[in-house]
C-alpha atoms as a PDB file:
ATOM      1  CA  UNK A   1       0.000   0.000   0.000  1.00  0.00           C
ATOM      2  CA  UNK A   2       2.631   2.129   0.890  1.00  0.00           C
ATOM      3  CA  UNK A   3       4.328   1.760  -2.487  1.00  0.00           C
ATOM      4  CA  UNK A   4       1.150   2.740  -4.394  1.00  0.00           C
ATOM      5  CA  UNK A   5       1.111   5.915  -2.764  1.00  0.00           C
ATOM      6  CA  UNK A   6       4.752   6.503  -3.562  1.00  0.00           C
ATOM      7  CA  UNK A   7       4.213   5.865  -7.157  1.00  0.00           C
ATOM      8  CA  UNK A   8       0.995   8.079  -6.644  1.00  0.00           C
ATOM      9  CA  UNK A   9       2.853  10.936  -5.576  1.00  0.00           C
ATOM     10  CA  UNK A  10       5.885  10.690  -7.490  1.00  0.00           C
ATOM     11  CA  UNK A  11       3.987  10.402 -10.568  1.00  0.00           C
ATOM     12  CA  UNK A  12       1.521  13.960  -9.002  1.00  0.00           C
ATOM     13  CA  UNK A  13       4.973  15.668  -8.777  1.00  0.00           C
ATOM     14  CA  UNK A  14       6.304  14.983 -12.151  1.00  0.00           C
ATOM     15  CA  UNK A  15       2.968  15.597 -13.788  1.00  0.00           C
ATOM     16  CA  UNK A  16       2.757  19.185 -11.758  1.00  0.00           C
ATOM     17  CA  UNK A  17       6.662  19.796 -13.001  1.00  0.00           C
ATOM     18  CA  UNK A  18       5.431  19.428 -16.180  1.00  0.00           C
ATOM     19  CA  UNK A  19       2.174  22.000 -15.925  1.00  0.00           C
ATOM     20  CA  UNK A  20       3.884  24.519 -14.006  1.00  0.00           C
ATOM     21  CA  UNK A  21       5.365  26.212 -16.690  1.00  0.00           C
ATOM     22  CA  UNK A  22       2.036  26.686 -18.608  1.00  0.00           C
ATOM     23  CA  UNK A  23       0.025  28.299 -15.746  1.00  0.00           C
ATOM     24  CA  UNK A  24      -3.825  28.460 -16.020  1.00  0.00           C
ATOM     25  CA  UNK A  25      -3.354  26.279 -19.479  1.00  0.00           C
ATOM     26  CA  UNK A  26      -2.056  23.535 -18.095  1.00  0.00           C
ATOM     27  CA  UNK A  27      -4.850  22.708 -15.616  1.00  0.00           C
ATOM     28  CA  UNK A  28      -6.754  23.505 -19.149  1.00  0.00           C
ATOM     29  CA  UNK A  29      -5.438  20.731 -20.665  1.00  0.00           C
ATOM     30  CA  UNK A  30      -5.323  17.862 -18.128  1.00  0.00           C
ATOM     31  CA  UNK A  31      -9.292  18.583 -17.602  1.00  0.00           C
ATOM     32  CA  UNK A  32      -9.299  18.088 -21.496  1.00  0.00           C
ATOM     33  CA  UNK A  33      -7.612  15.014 -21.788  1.00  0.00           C
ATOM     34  CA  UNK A  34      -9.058  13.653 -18.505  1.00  0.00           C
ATOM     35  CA  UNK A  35     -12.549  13.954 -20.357  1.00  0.00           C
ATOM     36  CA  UNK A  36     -11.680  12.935 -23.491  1.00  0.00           C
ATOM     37  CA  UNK A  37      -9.573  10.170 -23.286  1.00  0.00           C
ATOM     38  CA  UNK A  38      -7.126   8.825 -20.349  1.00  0.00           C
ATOM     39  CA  UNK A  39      -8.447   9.604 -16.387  1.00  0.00           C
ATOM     40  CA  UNK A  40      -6.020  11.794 -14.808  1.00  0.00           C
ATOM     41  CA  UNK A  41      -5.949  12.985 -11.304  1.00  0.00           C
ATOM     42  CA  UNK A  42      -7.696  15.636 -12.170  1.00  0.00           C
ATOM     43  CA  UNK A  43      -8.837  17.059  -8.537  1.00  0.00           C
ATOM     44  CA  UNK A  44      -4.833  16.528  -7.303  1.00  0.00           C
ATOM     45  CA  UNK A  45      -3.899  18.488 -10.506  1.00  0.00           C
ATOM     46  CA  UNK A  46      -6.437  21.772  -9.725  1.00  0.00           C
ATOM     47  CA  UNK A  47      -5.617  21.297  -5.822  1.00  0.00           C
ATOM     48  CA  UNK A  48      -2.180  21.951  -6.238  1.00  0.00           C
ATOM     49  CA  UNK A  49      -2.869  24.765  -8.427  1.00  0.00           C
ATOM     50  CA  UNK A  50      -4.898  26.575  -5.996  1.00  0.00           C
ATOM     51  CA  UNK A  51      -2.623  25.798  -3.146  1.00  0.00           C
ATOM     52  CA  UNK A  52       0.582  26.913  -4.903  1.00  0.00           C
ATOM     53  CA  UNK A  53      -1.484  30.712  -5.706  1.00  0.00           C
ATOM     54  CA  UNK A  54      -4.825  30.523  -3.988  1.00  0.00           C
ATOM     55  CA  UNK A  55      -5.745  34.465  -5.300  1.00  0.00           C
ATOM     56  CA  UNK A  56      -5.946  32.744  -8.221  1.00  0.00           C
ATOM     57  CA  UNK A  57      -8.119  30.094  -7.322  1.00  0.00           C
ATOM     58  CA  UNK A  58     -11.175  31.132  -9.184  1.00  0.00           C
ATOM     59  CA  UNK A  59      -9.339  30.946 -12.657  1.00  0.00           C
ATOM     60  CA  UNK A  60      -7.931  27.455 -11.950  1.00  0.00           C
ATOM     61  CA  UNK A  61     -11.469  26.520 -11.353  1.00  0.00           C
ATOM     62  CA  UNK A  62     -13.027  28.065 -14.803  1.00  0.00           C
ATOM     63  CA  UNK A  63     -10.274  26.716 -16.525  1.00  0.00           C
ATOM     64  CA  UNK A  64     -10.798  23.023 -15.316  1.00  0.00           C
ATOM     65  CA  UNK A  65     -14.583  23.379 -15.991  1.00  0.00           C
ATOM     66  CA  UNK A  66     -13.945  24.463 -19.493  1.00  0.00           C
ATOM     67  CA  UNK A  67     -11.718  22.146 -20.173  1.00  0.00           C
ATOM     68  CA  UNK A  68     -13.757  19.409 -18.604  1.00  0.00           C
ATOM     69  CA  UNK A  69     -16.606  20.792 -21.148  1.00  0.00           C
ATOM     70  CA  UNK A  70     -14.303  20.713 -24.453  1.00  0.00           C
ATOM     71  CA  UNK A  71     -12.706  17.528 -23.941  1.00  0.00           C
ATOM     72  CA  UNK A  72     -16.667  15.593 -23.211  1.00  0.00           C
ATOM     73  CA  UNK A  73     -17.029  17.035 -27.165  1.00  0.00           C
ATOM     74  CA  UNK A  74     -14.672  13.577 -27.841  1.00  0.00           C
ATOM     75  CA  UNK A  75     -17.035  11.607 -26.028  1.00  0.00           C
ATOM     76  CA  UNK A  76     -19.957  13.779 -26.705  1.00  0.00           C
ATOM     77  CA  UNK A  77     -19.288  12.608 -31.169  1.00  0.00           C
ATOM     78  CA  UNK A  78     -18.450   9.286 -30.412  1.00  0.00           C
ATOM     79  CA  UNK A  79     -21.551   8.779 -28.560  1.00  0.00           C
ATOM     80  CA  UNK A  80     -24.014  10.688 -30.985  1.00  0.00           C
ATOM     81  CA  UNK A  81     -22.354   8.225 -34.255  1.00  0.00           C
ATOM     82  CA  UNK A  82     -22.906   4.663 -32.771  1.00  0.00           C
ATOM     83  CA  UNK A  83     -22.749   5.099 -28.501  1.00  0.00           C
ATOM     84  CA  UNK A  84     -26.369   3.521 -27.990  1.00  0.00           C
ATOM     85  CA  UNK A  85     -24.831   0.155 -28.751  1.00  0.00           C
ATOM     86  CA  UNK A  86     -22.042   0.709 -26.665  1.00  0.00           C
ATOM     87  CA  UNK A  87     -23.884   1.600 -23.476  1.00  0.00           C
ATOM     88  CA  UNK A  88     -26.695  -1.159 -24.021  1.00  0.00           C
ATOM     89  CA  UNK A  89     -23.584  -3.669 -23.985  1.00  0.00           C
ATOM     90  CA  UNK A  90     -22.024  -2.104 -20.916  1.00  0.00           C
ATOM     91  CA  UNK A  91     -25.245  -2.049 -18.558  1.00  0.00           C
ATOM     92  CA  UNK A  92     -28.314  -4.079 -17.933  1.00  0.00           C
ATOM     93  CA  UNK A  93     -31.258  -2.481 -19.976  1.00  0.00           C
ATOM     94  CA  UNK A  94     -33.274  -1.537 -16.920  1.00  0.00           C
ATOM     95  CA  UNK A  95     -30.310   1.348 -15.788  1.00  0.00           C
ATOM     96  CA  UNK A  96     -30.167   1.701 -19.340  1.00  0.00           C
ATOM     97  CA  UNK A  97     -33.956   2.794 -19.631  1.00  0.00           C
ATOM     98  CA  UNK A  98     -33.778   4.669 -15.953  1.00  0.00           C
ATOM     99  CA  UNK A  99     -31.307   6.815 -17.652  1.00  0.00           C
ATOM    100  CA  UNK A 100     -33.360   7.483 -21.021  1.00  0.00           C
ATOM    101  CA  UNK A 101     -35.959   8.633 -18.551  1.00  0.00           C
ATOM    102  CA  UNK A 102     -33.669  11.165 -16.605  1.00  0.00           C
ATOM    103  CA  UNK A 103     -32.440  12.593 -20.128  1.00  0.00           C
ATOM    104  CA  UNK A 104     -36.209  12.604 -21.532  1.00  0.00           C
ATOM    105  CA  UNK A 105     -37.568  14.745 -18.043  1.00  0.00           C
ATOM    106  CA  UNK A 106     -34.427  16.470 -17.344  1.00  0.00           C
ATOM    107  CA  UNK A 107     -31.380  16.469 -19.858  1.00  0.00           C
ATOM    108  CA  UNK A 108     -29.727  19.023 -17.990  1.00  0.00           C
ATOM    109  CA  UNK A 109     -29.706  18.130 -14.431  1.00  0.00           C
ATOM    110  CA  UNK A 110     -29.244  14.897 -15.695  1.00  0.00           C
ATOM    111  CA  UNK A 111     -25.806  15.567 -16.673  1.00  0.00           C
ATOM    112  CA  UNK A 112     -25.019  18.302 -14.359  1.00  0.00           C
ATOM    113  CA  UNK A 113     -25.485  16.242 -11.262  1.00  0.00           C
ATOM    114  CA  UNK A 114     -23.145  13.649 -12.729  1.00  0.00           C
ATOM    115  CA  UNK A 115     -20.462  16.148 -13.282  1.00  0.00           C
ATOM    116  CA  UNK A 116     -20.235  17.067  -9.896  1.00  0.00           C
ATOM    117  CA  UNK A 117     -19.273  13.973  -8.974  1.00  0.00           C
ATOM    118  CA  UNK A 118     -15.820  12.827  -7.654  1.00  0.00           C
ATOM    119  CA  UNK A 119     -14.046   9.562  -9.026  1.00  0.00           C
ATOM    120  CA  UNK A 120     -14.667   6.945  -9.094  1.00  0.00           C
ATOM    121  CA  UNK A 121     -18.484   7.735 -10.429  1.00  0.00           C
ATOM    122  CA  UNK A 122     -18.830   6.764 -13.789  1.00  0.00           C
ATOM    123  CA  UNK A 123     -19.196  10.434 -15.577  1.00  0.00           C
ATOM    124  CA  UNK A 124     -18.056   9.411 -18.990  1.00  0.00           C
ATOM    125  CA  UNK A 125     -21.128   6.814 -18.622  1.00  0.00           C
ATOM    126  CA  UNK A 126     -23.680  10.305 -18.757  1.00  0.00           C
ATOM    127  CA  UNK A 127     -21.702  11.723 -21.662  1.00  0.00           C
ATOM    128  CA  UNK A 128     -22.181   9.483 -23.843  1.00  0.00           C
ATOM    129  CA  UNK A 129     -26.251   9.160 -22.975  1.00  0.00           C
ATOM    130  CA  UNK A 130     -26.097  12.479 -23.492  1.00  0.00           C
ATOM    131  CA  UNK A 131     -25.718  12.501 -27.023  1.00  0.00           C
ATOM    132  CA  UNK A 132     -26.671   9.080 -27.919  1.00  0.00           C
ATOM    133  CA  UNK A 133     -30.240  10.499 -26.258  1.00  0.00           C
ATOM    134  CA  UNK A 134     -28.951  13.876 -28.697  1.00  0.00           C
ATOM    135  CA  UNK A 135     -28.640  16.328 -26.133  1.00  0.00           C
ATOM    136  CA  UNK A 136     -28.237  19.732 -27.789  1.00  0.00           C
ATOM    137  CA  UNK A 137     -24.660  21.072 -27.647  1.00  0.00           C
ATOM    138  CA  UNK A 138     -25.196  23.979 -26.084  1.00  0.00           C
ATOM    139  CA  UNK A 139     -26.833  22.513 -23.167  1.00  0.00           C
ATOM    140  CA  UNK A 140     -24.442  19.716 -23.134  1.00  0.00           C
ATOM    141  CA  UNK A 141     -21.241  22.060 -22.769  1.00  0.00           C
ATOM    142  CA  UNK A 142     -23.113  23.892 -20.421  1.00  0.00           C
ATOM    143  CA  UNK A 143     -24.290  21.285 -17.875  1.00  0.00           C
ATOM    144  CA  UNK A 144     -20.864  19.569 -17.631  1.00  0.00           C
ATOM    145  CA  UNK A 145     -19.117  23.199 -17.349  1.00  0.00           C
ATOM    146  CA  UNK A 146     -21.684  24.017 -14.558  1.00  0.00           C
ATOM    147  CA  UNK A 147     -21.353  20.334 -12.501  1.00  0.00           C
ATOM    148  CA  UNK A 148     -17.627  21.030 -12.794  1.00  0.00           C
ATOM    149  CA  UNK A 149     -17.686  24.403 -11.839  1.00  0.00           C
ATOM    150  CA  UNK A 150     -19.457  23.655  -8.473  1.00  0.00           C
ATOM    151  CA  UNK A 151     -17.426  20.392  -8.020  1.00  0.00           C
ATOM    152  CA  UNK A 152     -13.487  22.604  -8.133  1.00  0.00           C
ATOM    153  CA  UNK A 153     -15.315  25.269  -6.860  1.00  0.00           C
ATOM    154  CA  UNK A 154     -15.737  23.340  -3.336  1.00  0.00           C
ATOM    155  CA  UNK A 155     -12.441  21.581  -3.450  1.00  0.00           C
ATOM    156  CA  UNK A 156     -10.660  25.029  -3.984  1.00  0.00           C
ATOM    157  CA  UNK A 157     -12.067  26.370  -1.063  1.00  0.00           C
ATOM    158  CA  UNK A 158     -11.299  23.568   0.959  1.00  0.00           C
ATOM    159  CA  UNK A 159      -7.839  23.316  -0.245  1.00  0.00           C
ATOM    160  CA  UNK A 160      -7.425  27.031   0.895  1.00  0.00           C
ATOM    161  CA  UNK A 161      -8.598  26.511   4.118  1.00  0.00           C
ATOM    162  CA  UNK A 162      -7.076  22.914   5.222  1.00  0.00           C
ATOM    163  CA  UNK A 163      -4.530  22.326   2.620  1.00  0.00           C
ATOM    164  CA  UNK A 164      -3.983  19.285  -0.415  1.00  0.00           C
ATOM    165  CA  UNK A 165      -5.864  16.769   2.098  1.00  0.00           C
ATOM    166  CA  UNK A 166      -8.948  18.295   0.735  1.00  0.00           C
ATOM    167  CA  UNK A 167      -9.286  16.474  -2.211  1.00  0.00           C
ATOM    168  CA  UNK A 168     -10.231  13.218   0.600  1.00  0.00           C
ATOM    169  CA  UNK A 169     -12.974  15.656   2.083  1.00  0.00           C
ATOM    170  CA  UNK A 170     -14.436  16.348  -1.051  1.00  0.00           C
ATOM    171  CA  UNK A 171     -14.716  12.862  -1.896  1.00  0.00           C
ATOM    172  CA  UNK A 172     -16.190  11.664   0.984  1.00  0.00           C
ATOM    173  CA  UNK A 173     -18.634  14.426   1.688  1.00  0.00           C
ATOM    174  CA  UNK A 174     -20.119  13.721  -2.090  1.00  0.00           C
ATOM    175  CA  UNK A 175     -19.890   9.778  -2.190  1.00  0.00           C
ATOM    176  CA  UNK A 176     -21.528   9.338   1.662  1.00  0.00           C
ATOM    177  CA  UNK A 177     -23.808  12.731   1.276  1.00  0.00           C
ATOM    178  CA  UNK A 178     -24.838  12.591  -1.982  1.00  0.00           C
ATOM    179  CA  UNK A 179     -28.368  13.261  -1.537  1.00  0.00           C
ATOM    180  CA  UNK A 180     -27.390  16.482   0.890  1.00  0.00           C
ATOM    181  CA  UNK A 181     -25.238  17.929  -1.279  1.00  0.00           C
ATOM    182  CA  UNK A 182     -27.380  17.620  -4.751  1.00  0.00           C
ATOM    183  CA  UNK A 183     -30.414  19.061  -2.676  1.00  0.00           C
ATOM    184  CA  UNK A 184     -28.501  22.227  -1.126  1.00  0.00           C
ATOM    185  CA  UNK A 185     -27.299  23.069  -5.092  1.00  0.00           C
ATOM    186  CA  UNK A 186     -30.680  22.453  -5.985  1.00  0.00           C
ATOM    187  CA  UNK A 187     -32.088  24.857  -3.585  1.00  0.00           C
ATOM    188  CA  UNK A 188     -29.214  26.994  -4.796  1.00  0.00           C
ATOM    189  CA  UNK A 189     -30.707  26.660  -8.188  1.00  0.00           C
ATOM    190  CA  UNK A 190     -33.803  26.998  -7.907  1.00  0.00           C
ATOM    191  CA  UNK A 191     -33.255  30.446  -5.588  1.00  0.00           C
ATOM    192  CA  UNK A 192     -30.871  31.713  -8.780  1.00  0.00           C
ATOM    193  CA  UNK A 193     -33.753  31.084 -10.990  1.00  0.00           C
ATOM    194  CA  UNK A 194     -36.568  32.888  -9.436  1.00  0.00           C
ATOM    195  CA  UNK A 195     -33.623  35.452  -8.691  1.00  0.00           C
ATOM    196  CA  UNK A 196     -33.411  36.035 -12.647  1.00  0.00           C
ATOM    197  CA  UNK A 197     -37.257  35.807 -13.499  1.00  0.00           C
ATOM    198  CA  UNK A 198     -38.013  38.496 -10.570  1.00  0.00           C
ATOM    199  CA  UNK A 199     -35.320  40.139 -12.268  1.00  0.00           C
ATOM    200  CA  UNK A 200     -36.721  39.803 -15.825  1.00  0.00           C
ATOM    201  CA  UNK A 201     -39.914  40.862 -14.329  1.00  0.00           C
ATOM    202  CA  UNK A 202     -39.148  44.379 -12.919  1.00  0.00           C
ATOM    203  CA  UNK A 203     -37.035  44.890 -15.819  1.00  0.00           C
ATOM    204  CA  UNK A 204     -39.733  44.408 -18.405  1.00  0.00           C
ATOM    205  CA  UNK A 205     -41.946  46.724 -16.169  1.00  0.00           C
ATOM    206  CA  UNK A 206     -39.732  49.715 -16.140  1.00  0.00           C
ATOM    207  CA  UNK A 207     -39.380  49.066 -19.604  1.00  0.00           C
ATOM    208  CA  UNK A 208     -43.207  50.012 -19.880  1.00  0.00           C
END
Protein backbone atom coordinates (compact mmCIF):
# COMPACT_ATOMS: atom_id res chain seq x y z
CA UNK A 1 0.00 0.00 0.00
CA UNK A 2 2.63 2.13 0.89
CA UNK A 3 4.33 1.76 -2.49
CA UNK A 4 1.15 2.74 -4.39
CA UNK A 5 1.11 5.92 -2.76
CA UNK A 6 4.75 6.50 -3.56
CA UNK A 7 4.21 5.86 -7.16
CA UNK A 8 1.00 8.08 -6.64
CA UNK A 9 2.85 10.94 -5.58
CA UNK A 10 5.89 10.69 -7.49
CA UNK A 11 3.99 10.40 -10.57
CA UNK A 12 1.52 13.96 -9.00
CA UNK A 13 4.97 15.67 -8.78
CA UNK A 14 6.30 14.98 -12.15
CA UNK A 15 2.97 15.60 -13.79
CA UNK A 16 2.76 19.19 -11.76
CA UNK A 17 6.66 19.80 -13.00
CA UNK A 18 5.43 19.43 -16.18
CA UNK A 19 2.17 22.00 -15.93
CA UNK A 20 3.88 24.52 -14.01
CA UNK A 21 5.36 26.21 -16.69
CA UNK A 22 2.04 26.69 -18.61
CA UNK A 23 0.03 28.30 -15.75
CA UNK A 24 -3.82 28.46 -16.02
CA UNK A 25 -3.35 26.28 -19.48
CA UNK A 26 -2.06 23.53 -18.09
CA UNK A 27 -4.85 22.71 -15.62
CA UNK A 28 -6.75 23.51 -19.15
CA UNK A 29 -5.44 20.73 -20.67
CA UNK A 30 -5.32 17.86 -18.13
CA UNK A 31 -9.29 18.58 -17.60
CA UNK A 32 -9.30 18.09 -21.50
CA UNK A 33 -7.61 15.01 -21.79
CA UNK A 34 -9.06 13.65 -18.50
CA UNK A 35 -12.55 13.95 -20.36
CA UNK A 36 -11.68 12.93 -23.49
CA UNK A 37 -9.57 10.17 -23.29
CA UNK A 38 -7.13 8.83 -20.35
CA UNK A 39 -8.45 9.60 -16.39
CA UNK A 40 -6.02 11.79 -14.81
CA UNK A 41 -5.95 12.99 -11.30
CA UNK A 42 -7.70 15.64 -12.17
CA UNK A 43 -8.84 17.06 -8.54
CA UNK A 44 -4.83 16.53 -7.30
CA UNK A 45 -3.90 18.49 -10.51
CA UNK A 46 -6.44 21.77 -9.73
CA UNK A 47 -5.62 21.30 -5.82
CA UNK A 48 -2.18 21.95 -6.24
CA UNK A 49 -2.87 24.76 -8.43
CA UNK A 50 -4.90 26.57 -6.00
CA UNK A 51 -2.62 25.80 -3.15
CA UNK A 52 0.58 26.91 -4.90
CA UNK A 53 -1.48 30.71 -5.71
CA UNK A 54 -4.82 30.52 -3.99
CA UNK A 55 -5.75 34.47 -5.30
CA UNK A 56 -5.95 32.74 -8.22
CA UNK A 57 -8.12 30.09 -7.32
CA UNK A 58 -11.17 31.13 -9.18
CA UNK A 59 -9.34 30.95 -12.66
CA UNK A 60 -7.93 27.46 -11.95
CA UNK A 61 -11.47 26.52 -11.35
CA UNK A 62 -13.03 28.06 -14.80
CA UNK A 63 -10.27 26.72 -16.52
CA UNK A 64 -10.80 23.02 -15.32
CA UNK A 65 -14.58 23.38 -15.99
CA UNK A 66 -13.95 24.46 -19.49
CA UNK A 67 -11.72 22.15 -20.17
CA UNK A 68 -13.76 19.41 -18.60
CA UNK A 69 -16.61 20.79 -21.15
CA UNK A 70 -14.30 20.71 -24.45
CA UNK A 71 -12.71 17.53 -23.94
CA UNK A 72 -16.67 15.59 -23.21
CA UNK A 73 -17.03 17.04 -27.17
CA UNK A 74 -14.67 13.58 -27.84
CA UNK A 75 -17.04 11.61 -26.03
CA UNK A 76 -19.96 13.78 -26.71
CA UNK A 77 -19.29 12.61 -31.17
CA UNK A 78 -18.45 9.29 -30.41
CA UNK A 79 -21.55 8.78 -28.56
CA UNK A 80 -24.01 10.69 -30.99
CA UNK A 81 -22.35 8.22 -34.26
CA UNK A 82 -22.91 4.66 -32.77
CA UNK A 83 -22.75 5.10 -28.50
CA UNK A 84 -26.37 3.52 -27.99
CA UNK A 85 -24.83 0.16 -28.75
CA UNK A 86 -22.04 0.71 -26.67
CA UNK A 87 -23.88 1.60 -23.48
CA UNK A 88 -26.70 -1.16 -24.02
CA UNK A 89 -23.58 -3.67 -23.98
CA UNK A 90 -22.02 -2.10 -20.92
CA UNK A 91 -25.25 -2.05 -18.56
CA UNK A 92 -28.31 -4.08 -17.93
CA UNK A 93 -31.26 -2.48 -19.98
CA UNK A 94 -33.27 -1.54 -16.92
CA UNK A 95 -30.31 1.35 -15.79
CA UNK A 96 -30.17 1.70 -19.34
CA UNK A 97 -33.96 2.79 -19.63
CA UNK A 98 -33.78 4.67 -15.95
CA UNK A 99 -31.31 6.81 -17.65
CA UNK A 100 -33.36 7.48 -21.02
CA UNK A 101 -35.96 8.63 -18.55
CA UNK A 102 -33.67 11.17 -16.60
CA UNK A 103 -32.44 12.59 -20.13
CA UNK A 104 -36.21 12.60 -21.53
CA UNK A 105 -37.57 14.75 -18.04
CA UNK A 106 -34.43 16.47 -17.34
CA UNK A 107 -31.38 16.47 -19.86
CA UNK A 108 -29.73 19.02 -17.99
CA UNK A 109 -29.71 18.13 -14.43
CA UNK A 110 -29.24 14.90 -15.70
CA UNK A 111 -25.81 15.57 -16.67
CA UNK A 112 -25.02 18.30 -14.36
CA UNK A 113 -25.49 16.24 -11.26
CA UNK A 114 -23.14 13.65 -12.73
CA UNK A 115 -20.46 16.15 -13.28
CA UNK A 116 -20.24 17.07 -9.90
CA UNK A 117 -19.27 13.97 -8.97
CA UNK A 118 -15.82 12.83 -7.65
CA UNK A 119 -14.05 9.56 -9.03
CA UNK A 120 -14.67 6.95 -9.09
CA UNK A 121 -18.48 7.74 -10.43
CA UNK A 122 -18.83 6.76 -13.79
CA UNK A 123 -19.20 10.43 -15.58
CA UNK A 124 -18.06 9.41 -18.99
CA UNK A 125 -21.13 6.81 -18.62
CA UNK A 126 -23.68 10.31 -18.76
CA UNK A 127 -21.70 11.72 -21.66
CA UNK A 128 -22.18 9.48 -23.84
CA UNK A 129 -26.25 9.16 -22.98
CA UNK A 130 -26.10 12.48 -23.49
CA UNK A 131 -25.72 12.50 -27.02
CA UNK A 132 -26.67 9.08 -27.92
CA UNK A 133 -30.24 10.50 -26.26
CA UNK A 134 -28.95 13.88 -28.70
CA UNK A 135 -28.64 16.33 -26.13
CA UNK A 136 -28.24 19.73 -27.79
CA UNK A 137 -24.66 21.07 -27.65
CA UNK A 138 -25.20 23.98 -26.08
CA UNK A 139 -26.83 22.51 -23.17
CA UNK A 140 -24.44 19.72 -23.13
CA UNK A 141 -21.24 22.06 -22.77
CA UNK A 142 -23.11 23.89 -20.42
CA UNK A 143 -24.29 21.29 -17.88
CA UNK A 144 -20.86 19.57 -17.63
CA UNK A 145 -19.12 23.20 -17.35
CA UNK A 146 -21.68 24.02 -14.56
CA UNK A 147 -21.35 20.33 -12.50
CA UNK A 148 -17.63 21.03 -12.79
CA UNK A 149 -17.69 24.40 -11.84
CA UNK A 150 -19.46 23.65 -8.47
CA UNK A 151 -17.43 20.39 -8.02
CA UNK A 152 -13.49 22.60 -8.13
CA UNK A 153 -15.31 25.27 -6.86
CA UNK A 154 -15.74 23.34 -3.34
CA UNK A 155 -12.44 21.58 -3.45
CA UNK A 156 -10.66 25.03 -3.98
CA UNK A 157 -12.07 26.37 -1.06
CA UNK A 158 -11.30 23.57 0.96
CA UNK A 159 -7.84 23.32 -0.25
CA UNK A 160 -7.42 27.03 0.90
CA UNK A 161 -8.60 26.51 4.12
CA UNK A 162 -7.08 22.91 5.22
CA UNK A 163 -4.53 22.33 2.62
CA UNK A 164 -3.98 19.29 -0.41
CA UNK A 165 -5.86 16.77 2.10
CA UNK A 166 -8.95 18.29 0.74
CA UNK A 167 -9.29 16.47 -2.21
CA UNK A 168 -10.23 13.22 0.60
CA UNK A 169 -12.97 15.66 2.08
CA UNK A 170 -14.44 16.35 -1.05
CA UNK A 171 -14.72 12.86 -1.90
CA UNK A 172 -16.19 11.66 0.98
CA UNK A 173 -18.63 14.43 1.69
CA UNK A 174 -20.12 13.72 -2.09
CA UNK A 175 -19.89 9.78 -2.19
CA UNK A 176 -21.53 9.34 1.66
CA UNK A 177 -23.81 12.73 1.28
CA UNK A 178 -24.84 12.59 -1.98
CA UNK A 179 -28.37 13.26 -1.54
CA UNK A 180 -27.39 16.48 0.89
CA UNK A 181 -25.24 17.93 -1.28
CA UNK A 182 -27.38 17.62 -4.75
CA UNK A 183 -30.41 19.06 -2.68
CA UNK A 184 -28.50 22.23 -1.13
CA UNK A 185 -27.30 23.07 -5.09
CA UNK A 186 -30.68 22.45 -5.99
CA UNK A 187 -32.09 24.86 -3.59
CA UNK A 188 -29.21 26.99 -4.80
CA UNK A 189 -30.71 26.66 -8.19
CA UNK A 190 -33.80 27.00 -7.91
CA UNK A 191 -33.26 30.45 -5.59
CA UNK A 192 -30.87 31.71 -8.78
CA UNK A 193 -33.75 31.08 -10.99
CA UNK A 194 -36.57 32.89 -9.44
CA UNK A 195 -33.62 35.45 -8.69
CA UNK A 196 -33.41 36.03 -12.65
CA UNK A 197 -37.26 35.81 -13.50
CA UNK A 198 -38.01 38.50 -10.57
CA UNK A 199 -35.32 40.14 -12.27
CA UNK A 200 -36.72 39.80 -15.82
CA UNK A 201 -39.91 40.86 -14.33
CA UNK A 202 -39.15 44.38 -12.92
CA UNK A 203 -37.04 44.89 -15.82
CA UNK A 204 -39.73 44.41 -18.40
CA UNK A 205 -41.95 46.72 -16.17
CA UNK A 206 -39.73 49.71 -16.14
CA UNK A 207 -39.38 49.07 -19.60
CA UNK A 208 -43.21 50.01 -19.88
Amino acid sequence: MNTIKHILQRYTALLWALLKPLGAWGVFAIAGIDSAFLGMPLDAVVATYVYSNPKRFLLYVIMASAGSAIGSLVLYFIGYKGGEVFLERKMPKAKFEKIRASFDRHEFWALMFPAMMPPPFPFKVFVLAAAVFEMRLEHFLLAIFSGRFVRFLILAILTIKFGPQAIDIVRRVFLHHMPLVLGVVLAILIGLLIWRRKKRGVATVVER
